[in-house]
Protein backbone atom coordinates (compact mmCIF):
# COMPACT_ATOMS: atom_id res chain seq x y z
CA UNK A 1 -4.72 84.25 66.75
CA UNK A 2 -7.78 83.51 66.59
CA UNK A 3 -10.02 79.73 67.32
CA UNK A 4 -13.23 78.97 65.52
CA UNK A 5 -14.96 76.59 66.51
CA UNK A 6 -18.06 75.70 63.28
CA UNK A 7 -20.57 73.10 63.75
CA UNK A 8 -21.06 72.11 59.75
CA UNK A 9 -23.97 70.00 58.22
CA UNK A 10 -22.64 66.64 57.51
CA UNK A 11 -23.07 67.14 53.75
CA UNK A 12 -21.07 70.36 53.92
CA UNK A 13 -18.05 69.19 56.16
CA UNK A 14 -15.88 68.31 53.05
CA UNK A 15 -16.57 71.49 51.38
CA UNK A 16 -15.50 73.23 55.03
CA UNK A 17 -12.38 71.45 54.88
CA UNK A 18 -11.70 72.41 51.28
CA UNK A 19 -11.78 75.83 52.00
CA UNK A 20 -9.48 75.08 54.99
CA UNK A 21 -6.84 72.60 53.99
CA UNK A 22 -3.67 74.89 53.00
CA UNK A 23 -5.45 78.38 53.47
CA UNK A 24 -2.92 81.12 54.61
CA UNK A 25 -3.19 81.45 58.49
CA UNK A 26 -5.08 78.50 59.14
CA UNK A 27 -3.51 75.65 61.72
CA UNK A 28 -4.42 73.38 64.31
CA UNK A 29 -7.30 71.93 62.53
CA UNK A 30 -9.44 69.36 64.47
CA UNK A 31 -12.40 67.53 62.99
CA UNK A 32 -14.77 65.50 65.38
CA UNK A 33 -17.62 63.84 62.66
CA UNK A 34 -21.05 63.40 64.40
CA UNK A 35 -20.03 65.45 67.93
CA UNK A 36 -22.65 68.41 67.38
CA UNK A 37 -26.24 67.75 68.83
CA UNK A 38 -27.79 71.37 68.51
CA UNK A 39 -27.44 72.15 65.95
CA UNK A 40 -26.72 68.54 64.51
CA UNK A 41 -24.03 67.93 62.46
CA UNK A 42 -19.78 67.32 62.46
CA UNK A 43 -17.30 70.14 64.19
CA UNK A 44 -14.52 71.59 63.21
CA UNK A 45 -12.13 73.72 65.01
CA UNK A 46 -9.18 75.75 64.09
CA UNK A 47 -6.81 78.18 64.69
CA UNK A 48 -6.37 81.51 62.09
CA UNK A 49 -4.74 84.47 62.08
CA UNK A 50 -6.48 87.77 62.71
CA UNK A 51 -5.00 89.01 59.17
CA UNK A 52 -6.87 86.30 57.83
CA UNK A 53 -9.38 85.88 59.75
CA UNK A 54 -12.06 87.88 57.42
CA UNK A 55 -11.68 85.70 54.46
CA UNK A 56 -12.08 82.53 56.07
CA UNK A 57 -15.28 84.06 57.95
CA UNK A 58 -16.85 85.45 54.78
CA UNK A 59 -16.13 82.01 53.18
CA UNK A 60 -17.80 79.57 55.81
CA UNK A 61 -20.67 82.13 56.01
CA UNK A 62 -20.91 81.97 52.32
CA UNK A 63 -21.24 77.85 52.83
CA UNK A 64 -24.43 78.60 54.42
CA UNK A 65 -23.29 77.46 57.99
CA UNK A 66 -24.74 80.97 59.45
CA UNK A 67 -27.88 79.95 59.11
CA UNK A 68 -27.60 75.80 58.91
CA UNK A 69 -25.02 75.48 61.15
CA UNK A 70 -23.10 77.43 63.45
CA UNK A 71 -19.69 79.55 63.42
CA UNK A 72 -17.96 81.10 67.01
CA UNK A 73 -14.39 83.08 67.29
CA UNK A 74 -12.84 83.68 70.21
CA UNK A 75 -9.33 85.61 71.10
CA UNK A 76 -6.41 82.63 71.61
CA UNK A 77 -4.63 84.65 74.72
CA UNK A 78 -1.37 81.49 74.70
CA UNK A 79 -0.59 79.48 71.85
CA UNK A 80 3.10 77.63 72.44
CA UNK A 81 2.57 76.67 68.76
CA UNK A 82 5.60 76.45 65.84
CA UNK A 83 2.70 75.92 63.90
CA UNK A 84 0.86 79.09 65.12
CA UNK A 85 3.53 81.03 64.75
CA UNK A 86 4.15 79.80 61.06
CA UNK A 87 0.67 80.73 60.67
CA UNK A 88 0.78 84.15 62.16
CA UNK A 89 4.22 84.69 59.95
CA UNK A 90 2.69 83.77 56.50
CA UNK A 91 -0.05 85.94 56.89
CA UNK A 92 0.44 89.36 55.50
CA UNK A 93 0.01 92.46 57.48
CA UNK A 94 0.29 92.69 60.61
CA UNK A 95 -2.52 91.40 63.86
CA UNK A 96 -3.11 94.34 65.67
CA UNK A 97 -3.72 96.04 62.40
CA UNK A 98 -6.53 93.56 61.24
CA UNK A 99 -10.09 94.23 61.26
CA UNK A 100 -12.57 91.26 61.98
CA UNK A 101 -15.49 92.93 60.10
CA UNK A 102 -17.91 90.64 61.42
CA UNK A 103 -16.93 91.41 65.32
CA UNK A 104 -17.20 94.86 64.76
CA UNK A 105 -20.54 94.58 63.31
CA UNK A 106 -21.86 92.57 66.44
CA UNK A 107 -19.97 94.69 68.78
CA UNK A 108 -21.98 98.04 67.00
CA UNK A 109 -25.06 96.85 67.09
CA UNK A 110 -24.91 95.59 70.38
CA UNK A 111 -23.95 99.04 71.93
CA UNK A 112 -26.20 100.96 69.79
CA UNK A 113 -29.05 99.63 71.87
CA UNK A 114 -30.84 101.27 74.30
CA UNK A 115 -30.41 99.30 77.76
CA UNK A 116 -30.86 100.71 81.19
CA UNK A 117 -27.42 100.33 81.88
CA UNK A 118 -26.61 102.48 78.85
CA UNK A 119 -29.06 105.21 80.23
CA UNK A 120 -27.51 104.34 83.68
CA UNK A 121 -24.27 105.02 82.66
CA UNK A 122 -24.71 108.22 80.77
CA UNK A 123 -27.18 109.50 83.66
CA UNK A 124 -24.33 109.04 85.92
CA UNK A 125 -21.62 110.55 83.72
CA UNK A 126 -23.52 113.81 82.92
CA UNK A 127 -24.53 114.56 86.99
CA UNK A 128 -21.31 113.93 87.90
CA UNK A 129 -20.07 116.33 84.93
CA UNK A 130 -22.82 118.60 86.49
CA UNK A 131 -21.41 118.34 89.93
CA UNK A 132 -17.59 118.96 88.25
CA UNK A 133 -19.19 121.89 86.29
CA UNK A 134 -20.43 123.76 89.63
CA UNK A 135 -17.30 123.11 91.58
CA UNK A 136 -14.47 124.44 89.08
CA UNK A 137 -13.45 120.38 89.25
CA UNK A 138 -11.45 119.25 86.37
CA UNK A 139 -10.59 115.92 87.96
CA UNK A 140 -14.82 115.33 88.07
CA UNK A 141 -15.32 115.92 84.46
CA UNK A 142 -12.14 113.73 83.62
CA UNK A 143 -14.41 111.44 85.03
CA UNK A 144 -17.49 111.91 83.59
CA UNK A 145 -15.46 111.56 80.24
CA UNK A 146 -14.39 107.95 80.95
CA UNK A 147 -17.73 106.75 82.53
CA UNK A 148 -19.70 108.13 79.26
CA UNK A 149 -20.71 104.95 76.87
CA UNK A 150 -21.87 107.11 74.62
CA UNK A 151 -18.59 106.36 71.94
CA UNK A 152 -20.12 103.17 71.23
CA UNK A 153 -23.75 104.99 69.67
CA UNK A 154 -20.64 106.91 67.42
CA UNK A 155 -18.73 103.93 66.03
CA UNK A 156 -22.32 102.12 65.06
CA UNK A 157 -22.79 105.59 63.14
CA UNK A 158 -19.89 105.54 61.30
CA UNK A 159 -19.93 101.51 60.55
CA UNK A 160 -23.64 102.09 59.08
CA UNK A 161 -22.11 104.99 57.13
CA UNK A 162 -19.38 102.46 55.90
CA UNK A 163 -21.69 100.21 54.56
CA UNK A 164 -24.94 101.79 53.96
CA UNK A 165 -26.59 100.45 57.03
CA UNK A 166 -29.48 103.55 57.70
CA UNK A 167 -31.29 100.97 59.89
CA UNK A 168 -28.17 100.75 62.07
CA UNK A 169 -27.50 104.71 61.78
CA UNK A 170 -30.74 105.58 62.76
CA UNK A 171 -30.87 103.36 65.59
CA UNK A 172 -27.19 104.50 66.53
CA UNK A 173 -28.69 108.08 66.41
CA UNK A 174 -31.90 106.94 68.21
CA UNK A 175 -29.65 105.86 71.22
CA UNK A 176 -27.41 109.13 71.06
CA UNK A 177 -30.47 111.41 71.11
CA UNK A 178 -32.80 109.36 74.05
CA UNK A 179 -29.07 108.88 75.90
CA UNK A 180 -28.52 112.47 76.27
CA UNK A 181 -32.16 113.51 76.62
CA UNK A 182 -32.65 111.02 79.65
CA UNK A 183 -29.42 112.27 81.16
CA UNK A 184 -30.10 115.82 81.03
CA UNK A 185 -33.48 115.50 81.90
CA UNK A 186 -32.26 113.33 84.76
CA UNK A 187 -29.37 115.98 85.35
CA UNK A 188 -31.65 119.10 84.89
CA UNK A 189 -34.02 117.68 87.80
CA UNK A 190 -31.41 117.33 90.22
CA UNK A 191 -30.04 120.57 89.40
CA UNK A 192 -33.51 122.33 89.94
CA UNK A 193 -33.94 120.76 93.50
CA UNK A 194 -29.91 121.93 94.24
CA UNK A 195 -31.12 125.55 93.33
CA UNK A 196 -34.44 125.16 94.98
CA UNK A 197 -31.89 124.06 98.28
CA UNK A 198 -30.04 127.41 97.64
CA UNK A 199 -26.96 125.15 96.59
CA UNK A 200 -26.07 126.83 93.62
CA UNK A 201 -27.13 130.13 92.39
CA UNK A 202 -27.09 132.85 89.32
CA UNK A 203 -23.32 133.21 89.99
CA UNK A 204 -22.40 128.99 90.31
CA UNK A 205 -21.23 129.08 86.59
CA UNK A 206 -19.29 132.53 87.01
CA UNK A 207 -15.27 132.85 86.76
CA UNK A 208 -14.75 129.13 85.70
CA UNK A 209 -11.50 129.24 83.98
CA UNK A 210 -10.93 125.80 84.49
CA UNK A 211 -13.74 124.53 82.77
CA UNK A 212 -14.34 126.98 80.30
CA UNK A 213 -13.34 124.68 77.11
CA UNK A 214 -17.03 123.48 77.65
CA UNK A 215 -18.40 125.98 76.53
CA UNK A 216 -15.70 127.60 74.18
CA UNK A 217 -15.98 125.48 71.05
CA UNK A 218 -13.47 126.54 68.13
CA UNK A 219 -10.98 125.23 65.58
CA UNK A 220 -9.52 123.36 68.20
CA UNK A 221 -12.23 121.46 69.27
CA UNK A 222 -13.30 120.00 66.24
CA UNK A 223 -9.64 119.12 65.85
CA UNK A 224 -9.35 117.31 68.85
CA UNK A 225 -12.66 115.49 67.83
CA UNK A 226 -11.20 114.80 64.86
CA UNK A 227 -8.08 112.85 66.52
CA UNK A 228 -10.58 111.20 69.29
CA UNK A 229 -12.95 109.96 66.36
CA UNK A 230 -9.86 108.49 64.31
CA UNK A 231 -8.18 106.88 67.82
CA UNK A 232 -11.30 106.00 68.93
CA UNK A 233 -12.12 103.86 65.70
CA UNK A 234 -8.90 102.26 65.73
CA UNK A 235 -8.71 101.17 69.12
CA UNK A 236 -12.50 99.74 68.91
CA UNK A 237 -11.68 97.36 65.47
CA UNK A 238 -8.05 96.67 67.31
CA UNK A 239 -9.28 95.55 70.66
CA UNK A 240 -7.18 98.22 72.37
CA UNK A 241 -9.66 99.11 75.74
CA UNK A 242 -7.25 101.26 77.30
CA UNK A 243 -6.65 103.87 73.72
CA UNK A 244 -10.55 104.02 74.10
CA UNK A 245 -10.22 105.32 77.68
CA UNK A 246 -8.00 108.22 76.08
CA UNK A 247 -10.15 108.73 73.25
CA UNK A 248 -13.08 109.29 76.10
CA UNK A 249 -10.34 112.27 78.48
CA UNK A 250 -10.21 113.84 74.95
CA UNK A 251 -13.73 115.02 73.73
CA UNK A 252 -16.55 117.10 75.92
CA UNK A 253 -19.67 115.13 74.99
CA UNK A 254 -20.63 114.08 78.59
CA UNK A 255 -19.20 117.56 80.19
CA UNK A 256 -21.10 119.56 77.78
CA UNK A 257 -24.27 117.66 78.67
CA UNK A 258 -23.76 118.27 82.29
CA UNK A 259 -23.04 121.92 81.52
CA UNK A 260 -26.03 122.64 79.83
CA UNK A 261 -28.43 120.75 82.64
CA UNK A 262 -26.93 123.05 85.17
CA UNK A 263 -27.57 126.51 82.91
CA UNK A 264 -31.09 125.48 82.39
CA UNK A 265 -31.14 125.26 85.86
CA UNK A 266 -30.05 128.61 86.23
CA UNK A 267 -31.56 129.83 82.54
CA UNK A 268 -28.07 130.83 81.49
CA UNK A 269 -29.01 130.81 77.53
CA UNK A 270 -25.90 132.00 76.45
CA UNK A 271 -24.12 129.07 77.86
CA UNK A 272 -26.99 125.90 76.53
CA UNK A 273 -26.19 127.54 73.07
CA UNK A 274 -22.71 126.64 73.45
CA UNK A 275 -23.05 123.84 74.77
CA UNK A 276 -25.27 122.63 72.27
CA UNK A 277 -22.87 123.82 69.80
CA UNK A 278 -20.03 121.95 71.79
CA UNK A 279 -21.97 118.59 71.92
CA UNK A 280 -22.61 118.85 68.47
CA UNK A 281 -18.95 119.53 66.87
CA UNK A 282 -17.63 116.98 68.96
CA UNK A 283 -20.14 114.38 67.58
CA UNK A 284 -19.65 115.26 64.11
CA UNK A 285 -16.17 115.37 63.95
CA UNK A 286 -15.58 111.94 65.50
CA UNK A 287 -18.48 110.56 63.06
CA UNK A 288 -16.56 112.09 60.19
CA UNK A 289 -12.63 110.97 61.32
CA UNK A 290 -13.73 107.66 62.58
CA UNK A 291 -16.14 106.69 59.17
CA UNK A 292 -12.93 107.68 56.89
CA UNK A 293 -10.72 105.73 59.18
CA UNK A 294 -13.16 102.52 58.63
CA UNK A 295 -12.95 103.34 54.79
CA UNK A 296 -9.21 103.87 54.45
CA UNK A 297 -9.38 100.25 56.59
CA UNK A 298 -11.26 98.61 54.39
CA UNK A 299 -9.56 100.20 51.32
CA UNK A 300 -6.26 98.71 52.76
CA UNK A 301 -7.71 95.20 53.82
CA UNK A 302 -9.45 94.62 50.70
CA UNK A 303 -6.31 95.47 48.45
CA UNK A 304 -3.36 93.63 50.59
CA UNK A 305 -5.41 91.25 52.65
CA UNK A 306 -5.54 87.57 52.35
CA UNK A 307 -6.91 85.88 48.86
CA UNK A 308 -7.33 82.56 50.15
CA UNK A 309 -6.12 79.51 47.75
CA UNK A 310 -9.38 77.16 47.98
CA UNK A 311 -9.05 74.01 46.80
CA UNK A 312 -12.56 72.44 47.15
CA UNK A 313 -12.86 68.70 48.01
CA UNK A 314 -17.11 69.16 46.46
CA UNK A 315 -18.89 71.29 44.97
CA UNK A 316 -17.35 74.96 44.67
CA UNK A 317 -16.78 76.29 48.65
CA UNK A 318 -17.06 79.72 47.48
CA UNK A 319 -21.32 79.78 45.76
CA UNK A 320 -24.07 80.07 47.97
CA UNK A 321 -26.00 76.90 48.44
C-alpha cells in the first residue's frame, strides 16, 4: 500500500473526493477542511494500492493540485487493515509487479545528476577495481561492482527513451560520460605515481586468468548485460534494493574502467581497446534490455491496469482546470 497525503484548494476538495469515493484500491480516507497553511487549503489523506496507485496519481495531478496544491506518497510498511486488505484484493495485478510511473521519474532524474558523491562513489569503485585488476583479486572487483552508482545514469537512459525525454537522456549520458572520465582520470593518476614507485610494472597485467573477462568481451557478455539491464530495471520500478546489488556482481562497467586506467598507465593499447569495447557492450545492452522491459511494462499496465470509476461530486475530475 501506499498513503497520500494531498493538500487540495478549497474549491477543488469536492472534485478530489469525487475522484476518490469508490475508486478501486482506495481506503482509509481522511479529510481535515482548513488544516493546510503552506500551501493553504483542506487535506486529504488516503490509503491506495500500488496497482492503482498510477491512476489515482495521474488523476489528482490532472486536478491541477501539482502545481496549486500539493500531492506526497509514501510506502505503508504495517497496515492491520480488513479494509486495506479489501483494497489490496480488488485491485488487479499484483503489488510488487506495479510501476508508480511518477516515482520512477523522480528517482531517474535525481540519480542522473552529477553530485560529488556520485563522482565519489564511482572514483572509489574504479581504483579499487584498479587495485583488484593488479592483484589477480576477484573478491576486489566484486566490489567495485556493488560500490559503482553508475546503474542509476542507465535506468534515466532508458526511462527518457520510454518516453521521449532527450533532455533527460542527454543529461543521463552527460553523467555516464563525466562519471567515468573523472574516475579514470582520478584512477589513471594514481596508477602513474604506483608505476613511478616501481609498484607495478610492464608485466602487472600479465597471466591474469582470473580477471581476464575484463577484457574478453563476446557473445556472452552482451548476454549477461542483457539479463543485468532487464533485472536491473525491474528491481529499480519494484523497489527490490537487494536484485539491484546482483544486477551490479553481474556486468564489468566499473572493472573495465579500472582496467583501462591501469593499461594507460602501463600503455598496454591492446588492452584500453578492449576495455573500451567492454564498457561499451555492457552499457548498451542494459540500455537496450532495460528500455524494452519499461515498454513491455507499460504495455501491460496500460492494458490490464486500473480504469478508475469517477463519479464527480463538481465539475468533471478528469479536465484540466
Amino acid at each position: 500500500m501506499l498513503h497520500l497525503r494531498v493538500i487540495s484548494p478549497a474549491g477543488r476538495t469536492e472534485d478530489v473526493l469525487g475522484l476518490l469515493d469508490g475508486a478501486v484500491g482506495v481506503t482509509n480516507l481522511v479529510v481535515l477542511p482548513g488544516a493546510a497553511r503552506s500551501p493553504s487549503g483542506d487535506l486529504v489523506q488516503f490509503d491506495v494500492a500500488r496497482e492503482a496507485a498510477n491512476e489515482v496519481i495521474e488523476h489528482l495531478q490532472r486536478l491541477g493540485l501539482r502545481t496549486e496544491g500539493s500531492i506526497s506518497a509514501e510506502e505503508v510498511d504495517l497496515s492491520l487493515s480488513e479494509a486495506a486488505d479489501r483494497a489490496e484484493r480488488e485491485a488487479p495485478g499484483e503489488s510488487d509487479d506495479a510501476v508508480i510511473w511518477a516515482e520512477l521519474a523522480r528517482k531517474v532524474a535525481a540519480e542522473s545528476r552529477i553530485t560529488w558523491a556520485f563522482l565519489a562513489f564511482l572514483a572509489i569503485a574504479t581504483q579499487l577495481a584498479a587495485i583488484g585488476v593488479i592483484t589477480d583479486s576477484p573478491i576486489l572487483i566484486v566490489g567495485a561492482m556493488v560500490l559503482g552508482p553508475e546503474f542509476g545514469a542507465i535506468a534515466a537512459i532508458c526511462f527518457g527513451l520510454l518516453r521521449r525525454d532527450r533532455r533527460l537522456i542527454t543529461r543521463a549520458l552527460r553523467a555516464l560520460a563525466v562519471g567515468f572520465s573523472f574516475a579514470v582520470a582520478v584512477t589513471l593518476a594514481c596508477a602513474l605515481v604506483s608505476r613511478g614507485l616501481g609498484w607495478i610494472g610492464p608485466t602487472s597485467l600479465s597471466e591474469h586468468k582470473e580477471i581476464e573477462f575484463i577484457v574478453k568481451p563476446d557473445r556472452w557478455s552482451f548476454i549477461v548485460a542483457l539479463l543485468a539491464g532487464a533485472a536491473g530495471v525491474l528491481s529499480v520500478t519494484a523497489g527490490k534494493s537487494s536484485a539491484l546489488v546482483g544486477v551490479f556482481i553481474s556486468v564489468t562497467t566499473v572493472p573495465a574502467a579500472g582496467y583501462f586506467a591501469v593499461a594507460a598507465a602501463l600503455a598496454r593499447w591492446d588492452d584500453m581497446a578492449a576495455s573500451v569495447t567492454q564498457l561499451a557492450v555492457n552499457v548498451a545492452g542494459m540500455v537496450i534490455s532495460g528500455t524494452a522491459t519499461l515498454v513491455v511494462q507499460r504495455a501491460y499496465w496500460s492494458r490490464y491496469g486500473v480504469r478508475l470509476p469517477v463519479h464527480p461530486r463538481r465539475g468533471t475530475p478528469w479536465e484540466k482546470p
